[in-house]
N, C-alpha and C. Protein backbone atom coordinates (compact mmCIF):
# COMPACT_ATOMS: atom_id res chain seq x y z
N UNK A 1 23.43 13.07 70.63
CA UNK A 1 24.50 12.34 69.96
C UNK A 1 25.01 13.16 68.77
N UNK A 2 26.28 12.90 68.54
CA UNK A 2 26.51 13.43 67.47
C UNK A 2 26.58 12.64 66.40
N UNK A 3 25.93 13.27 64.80
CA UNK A 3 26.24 12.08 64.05
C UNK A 3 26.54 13.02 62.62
N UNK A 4 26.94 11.88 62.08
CA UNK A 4 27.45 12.43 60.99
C UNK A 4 27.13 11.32 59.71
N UNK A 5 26.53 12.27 58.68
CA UNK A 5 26.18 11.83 57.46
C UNK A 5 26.25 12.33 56.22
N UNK A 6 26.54 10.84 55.35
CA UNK A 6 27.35 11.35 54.44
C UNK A 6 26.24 10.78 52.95
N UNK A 7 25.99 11.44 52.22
CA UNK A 7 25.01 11.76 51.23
C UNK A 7 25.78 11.07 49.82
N UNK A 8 25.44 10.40 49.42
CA UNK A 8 26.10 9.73 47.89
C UNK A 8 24.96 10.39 46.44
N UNK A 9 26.07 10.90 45.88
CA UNK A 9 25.22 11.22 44.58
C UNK A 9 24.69 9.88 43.87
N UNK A 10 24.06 10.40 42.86
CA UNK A 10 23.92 8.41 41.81
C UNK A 10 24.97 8.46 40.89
N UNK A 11 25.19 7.40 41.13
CA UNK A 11 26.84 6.77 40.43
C UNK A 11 26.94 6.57 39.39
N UNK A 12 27.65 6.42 38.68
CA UNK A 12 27.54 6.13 37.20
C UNK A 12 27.19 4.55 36.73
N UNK A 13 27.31 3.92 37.36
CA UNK A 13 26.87 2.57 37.65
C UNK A 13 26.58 1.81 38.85
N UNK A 14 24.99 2.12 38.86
CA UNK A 14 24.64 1.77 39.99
C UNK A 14 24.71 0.06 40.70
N UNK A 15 25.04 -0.71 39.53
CA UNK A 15 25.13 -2.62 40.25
C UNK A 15 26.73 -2.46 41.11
N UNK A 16 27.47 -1.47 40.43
CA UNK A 16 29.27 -1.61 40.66
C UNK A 16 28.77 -0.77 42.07
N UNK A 17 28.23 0.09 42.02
CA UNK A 17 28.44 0.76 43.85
C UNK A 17 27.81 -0.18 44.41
N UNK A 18 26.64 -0.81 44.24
CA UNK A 18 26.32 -1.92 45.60
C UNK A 18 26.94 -2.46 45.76
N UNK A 19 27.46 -3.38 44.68
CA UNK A 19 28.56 -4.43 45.36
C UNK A 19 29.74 -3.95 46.09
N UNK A 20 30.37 -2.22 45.37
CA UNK A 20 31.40 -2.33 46.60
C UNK A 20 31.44 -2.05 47.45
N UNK A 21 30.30 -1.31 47.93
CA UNK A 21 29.08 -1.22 49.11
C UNK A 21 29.03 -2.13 49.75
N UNK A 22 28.68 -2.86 49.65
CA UNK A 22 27.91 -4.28 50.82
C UNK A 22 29.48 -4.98 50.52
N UNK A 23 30.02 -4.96 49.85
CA UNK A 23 31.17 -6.37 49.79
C UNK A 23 32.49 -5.72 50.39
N UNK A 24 32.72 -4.03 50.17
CA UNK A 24 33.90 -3.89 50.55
C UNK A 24 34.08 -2.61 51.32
N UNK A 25 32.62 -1.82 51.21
CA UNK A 25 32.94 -0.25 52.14
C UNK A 25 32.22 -0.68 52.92
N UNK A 26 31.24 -1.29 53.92
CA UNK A 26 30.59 -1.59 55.00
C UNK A 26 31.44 -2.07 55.36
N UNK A 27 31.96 -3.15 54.85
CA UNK A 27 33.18 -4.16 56.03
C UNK A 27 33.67 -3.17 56.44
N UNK A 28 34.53 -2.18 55.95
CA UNK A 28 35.99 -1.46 56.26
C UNK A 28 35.43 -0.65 57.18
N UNK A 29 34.06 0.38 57.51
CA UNK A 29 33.76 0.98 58.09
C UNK A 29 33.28 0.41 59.29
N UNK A 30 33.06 -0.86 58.81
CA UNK A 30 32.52 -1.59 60.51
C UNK A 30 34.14 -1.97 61.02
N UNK A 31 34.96 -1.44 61.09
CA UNK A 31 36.05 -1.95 61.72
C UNK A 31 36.17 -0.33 62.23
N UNK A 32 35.87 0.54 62.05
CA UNK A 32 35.76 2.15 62.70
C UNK A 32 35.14 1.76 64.07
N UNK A 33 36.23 1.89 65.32
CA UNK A 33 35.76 1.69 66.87
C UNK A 33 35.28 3.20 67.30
N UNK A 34 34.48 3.08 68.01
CA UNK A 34 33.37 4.38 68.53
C UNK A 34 32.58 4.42 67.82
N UNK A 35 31.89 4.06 66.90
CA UNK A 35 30.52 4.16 66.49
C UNK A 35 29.65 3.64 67.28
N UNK A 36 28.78 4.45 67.55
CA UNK A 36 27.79 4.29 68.32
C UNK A 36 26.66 3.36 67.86
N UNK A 37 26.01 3.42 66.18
CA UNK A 37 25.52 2.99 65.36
C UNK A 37 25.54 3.60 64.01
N UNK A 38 25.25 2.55 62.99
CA UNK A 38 25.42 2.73 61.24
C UNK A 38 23.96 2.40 60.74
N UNK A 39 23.47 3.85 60.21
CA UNK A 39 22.60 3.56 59.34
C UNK A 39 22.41 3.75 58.10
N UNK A 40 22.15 2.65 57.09
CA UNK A 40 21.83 3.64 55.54
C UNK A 40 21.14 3.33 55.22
N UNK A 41 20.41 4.24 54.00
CA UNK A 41 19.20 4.30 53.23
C UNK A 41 19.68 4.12 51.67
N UNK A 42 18.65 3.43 51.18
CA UNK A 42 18.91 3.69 49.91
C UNK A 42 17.35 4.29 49.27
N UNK A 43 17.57 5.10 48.73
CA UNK A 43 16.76 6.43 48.49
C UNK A 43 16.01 5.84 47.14
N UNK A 44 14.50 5.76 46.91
CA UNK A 44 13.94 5.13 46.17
C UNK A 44 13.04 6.64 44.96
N UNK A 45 13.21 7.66 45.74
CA UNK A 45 12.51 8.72 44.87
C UNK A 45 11.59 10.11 45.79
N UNK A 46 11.28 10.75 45.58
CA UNK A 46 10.57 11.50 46.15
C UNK A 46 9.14 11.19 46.74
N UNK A 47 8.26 12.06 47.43
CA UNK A 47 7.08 10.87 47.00
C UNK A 47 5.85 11.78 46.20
N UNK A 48 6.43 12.31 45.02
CA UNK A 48 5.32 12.89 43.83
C UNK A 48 5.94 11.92 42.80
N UNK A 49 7.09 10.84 42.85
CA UNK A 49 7.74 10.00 41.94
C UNK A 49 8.70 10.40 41.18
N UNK A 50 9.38 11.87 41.78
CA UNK A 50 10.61 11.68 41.26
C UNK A 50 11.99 11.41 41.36
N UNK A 51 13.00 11.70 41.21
CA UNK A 51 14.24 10.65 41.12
C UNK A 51 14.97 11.77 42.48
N UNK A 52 15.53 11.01 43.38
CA UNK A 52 15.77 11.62 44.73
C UNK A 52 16.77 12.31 44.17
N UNK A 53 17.06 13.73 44.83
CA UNK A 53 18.77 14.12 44.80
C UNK A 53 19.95 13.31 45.01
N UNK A 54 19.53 12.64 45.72
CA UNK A 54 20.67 11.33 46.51
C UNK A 54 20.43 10.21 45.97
N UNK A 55 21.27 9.22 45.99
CA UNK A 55 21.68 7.55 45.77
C UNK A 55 21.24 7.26 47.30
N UNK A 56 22.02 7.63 47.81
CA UNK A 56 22.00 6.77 49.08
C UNK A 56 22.81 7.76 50.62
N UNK A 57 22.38 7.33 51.49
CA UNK A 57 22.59 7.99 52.71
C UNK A 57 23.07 6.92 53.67
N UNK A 58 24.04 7.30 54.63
CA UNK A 58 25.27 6.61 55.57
C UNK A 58 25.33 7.54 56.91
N UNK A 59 24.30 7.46 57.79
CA UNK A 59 24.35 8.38 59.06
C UNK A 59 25.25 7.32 59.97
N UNK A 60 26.52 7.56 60.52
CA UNK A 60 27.20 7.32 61.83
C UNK A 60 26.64 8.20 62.80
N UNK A 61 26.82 7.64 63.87
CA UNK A 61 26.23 8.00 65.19
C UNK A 61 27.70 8.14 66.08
N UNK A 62 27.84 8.89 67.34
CA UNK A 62 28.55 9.00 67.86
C UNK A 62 28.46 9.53 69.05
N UNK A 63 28.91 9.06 70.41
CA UNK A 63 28.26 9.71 71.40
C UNK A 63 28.63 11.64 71.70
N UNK A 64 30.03 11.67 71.48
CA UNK A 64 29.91 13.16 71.42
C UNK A 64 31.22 13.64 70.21
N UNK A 65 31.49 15.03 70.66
CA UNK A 65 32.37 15.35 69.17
C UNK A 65 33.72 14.73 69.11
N UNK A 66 34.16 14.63 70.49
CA UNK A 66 35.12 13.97 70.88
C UNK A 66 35.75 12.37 69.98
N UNK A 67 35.05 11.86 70.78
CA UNK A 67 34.44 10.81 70.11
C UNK A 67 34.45 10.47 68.72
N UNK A 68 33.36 11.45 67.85
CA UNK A 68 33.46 11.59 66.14
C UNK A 68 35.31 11.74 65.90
N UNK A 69 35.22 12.55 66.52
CA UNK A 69 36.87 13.47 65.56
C UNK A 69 37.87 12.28 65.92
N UNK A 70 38.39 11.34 66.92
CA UNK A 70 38.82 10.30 67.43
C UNK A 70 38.86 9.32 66.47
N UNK A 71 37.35 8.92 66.23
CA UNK A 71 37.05 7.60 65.23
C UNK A 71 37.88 8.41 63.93
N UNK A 72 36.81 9.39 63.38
CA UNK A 72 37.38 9.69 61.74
C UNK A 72 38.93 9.61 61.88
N UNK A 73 39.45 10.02 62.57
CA UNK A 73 41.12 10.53 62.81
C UNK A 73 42.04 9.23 62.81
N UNK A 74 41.34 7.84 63.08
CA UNK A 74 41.95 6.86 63.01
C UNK A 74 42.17 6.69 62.04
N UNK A 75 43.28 5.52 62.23
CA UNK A 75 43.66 4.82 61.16
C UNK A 75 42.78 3.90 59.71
N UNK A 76 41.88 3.53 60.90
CA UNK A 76 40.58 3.00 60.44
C UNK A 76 39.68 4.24 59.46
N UNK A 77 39.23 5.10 60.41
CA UNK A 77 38.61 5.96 60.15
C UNK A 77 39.23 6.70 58.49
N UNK A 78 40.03 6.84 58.66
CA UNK A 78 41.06 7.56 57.38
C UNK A 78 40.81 6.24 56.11
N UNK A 79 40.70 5.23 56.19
CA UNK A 79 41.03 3.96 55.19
C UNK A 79 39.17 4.12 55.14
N UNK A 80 38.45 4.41 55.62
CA UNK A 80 36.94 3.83 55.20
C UNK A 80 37.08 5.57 54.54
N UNK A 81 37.27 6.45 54.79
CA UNK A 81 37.07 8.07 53.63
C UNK A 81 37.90 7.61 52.69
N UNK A 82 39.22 7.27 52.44
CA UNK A 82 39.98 7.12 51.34
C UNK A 82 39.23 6.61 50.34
N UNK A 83 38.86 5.46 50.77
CA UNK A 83 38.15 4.60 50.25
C UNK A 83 37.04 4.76 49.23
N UNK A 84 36.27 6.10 49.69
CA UNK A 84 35.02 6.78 48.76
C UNK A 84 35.83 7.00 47.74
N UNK A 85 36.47 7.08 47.20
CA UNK A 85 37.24 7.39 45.71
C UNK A 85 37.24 6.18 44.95
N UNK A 86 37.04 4.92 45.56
CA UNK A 86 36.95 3.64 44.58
C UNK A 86 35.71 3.51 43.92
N UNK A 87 34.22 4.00 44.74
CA UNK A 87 33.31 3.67 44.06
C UNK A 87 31.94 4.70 44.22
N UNK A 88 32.47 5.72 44.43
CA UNK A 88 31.60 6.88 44.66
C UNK A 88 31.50 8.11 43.13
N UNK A 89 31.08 7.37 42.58
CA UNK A 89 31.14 8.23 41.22
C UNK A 89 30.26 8.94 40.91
N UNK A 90 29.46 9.35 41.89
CA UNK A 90 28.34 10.67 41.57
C UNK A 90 28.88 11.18 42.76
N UNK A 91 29.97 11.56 43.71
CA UNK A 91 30.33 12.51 44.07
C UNK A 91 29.55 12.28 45.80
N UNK A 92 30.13 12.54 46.67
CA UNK A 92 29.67 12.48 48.22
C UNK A 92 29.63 14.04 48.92
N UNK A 93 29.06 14.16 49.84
CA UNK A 93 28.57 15.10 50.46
C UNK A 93 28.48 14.82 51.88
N UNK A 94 29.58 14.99 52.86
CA UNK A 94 29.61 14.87 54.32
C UNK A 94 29.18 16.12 54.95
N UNK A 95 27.82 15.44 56.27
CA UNK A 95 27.55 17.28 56.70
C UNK A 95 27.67 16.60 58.48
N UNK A 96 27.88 17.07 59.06
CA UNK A 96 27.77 16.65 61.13
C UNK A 96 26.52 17.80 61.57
N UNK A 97 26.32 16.87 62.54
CA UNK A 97 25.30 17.51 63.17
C UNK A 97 25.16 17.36 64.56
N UNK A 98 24.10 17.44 65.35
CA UNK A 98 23.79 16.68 66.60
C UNK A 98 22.46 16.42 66.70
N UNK A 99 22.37 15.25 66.94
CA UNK A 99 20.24 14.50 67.20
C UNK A 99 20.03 15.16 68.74
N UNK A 100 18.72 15.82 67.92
CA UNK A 100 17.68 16.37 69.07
C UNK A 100 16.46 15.57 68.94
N UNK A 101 15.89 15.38 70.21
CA UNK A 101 14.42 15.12 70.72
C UNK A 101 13.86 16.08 71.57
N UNK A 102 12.29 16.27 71.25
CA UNK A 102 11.58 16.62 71.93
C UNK A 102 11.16 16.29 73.04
């Protein structure tokens, strides 16, 4: 699969990104057709206890590249990236890849 994930720095106020997180960038991205599946993390620290590089992590799934470049390219797709500019204030980091198993 191909997936693609996108890395959130820590924000300058972390209560204001959850809420527009869960209240207004999940909705918009669950309206992105071809996702295969949405996962995120929210990143609690290293494990010697220190403070993660990341806030938080947003892996989309996608069955192939086709597919990815299709979704992002929508209309949809374009309104859930715009969107990181309302409440992404430690800065984002998009990388693609493809999931392998052994």
């Amino acid at each position: 699969m191909q997936k693609l994930t996108v890395l959130y720095g820590h924000p300058t106020d972390a209560d204001a990104f959850e809420k527009y997180y869960k209240e207004k960038h999940l909705p918009l991205a669950a309206t992105m057709e071809g996702v295969a599946k949405l996962e995120t993390t929210k990143f609690l620290g290293t494990p010697d206890g220190q403070k993660a590089d990341y806030y938080r992590m947003a892996e989309l799934y996608f069955d192939n590249l086709e597919q990815m470049q299709e979704t992002m390219s929508s209309p949809e797709g374009q309104a859930t990236v715009n969107d990181l500019s309302n409440f992404a204030t430690g800065g984002v980091n998009v990388i693609v890849g493809i999931t392998e198993t052994d």
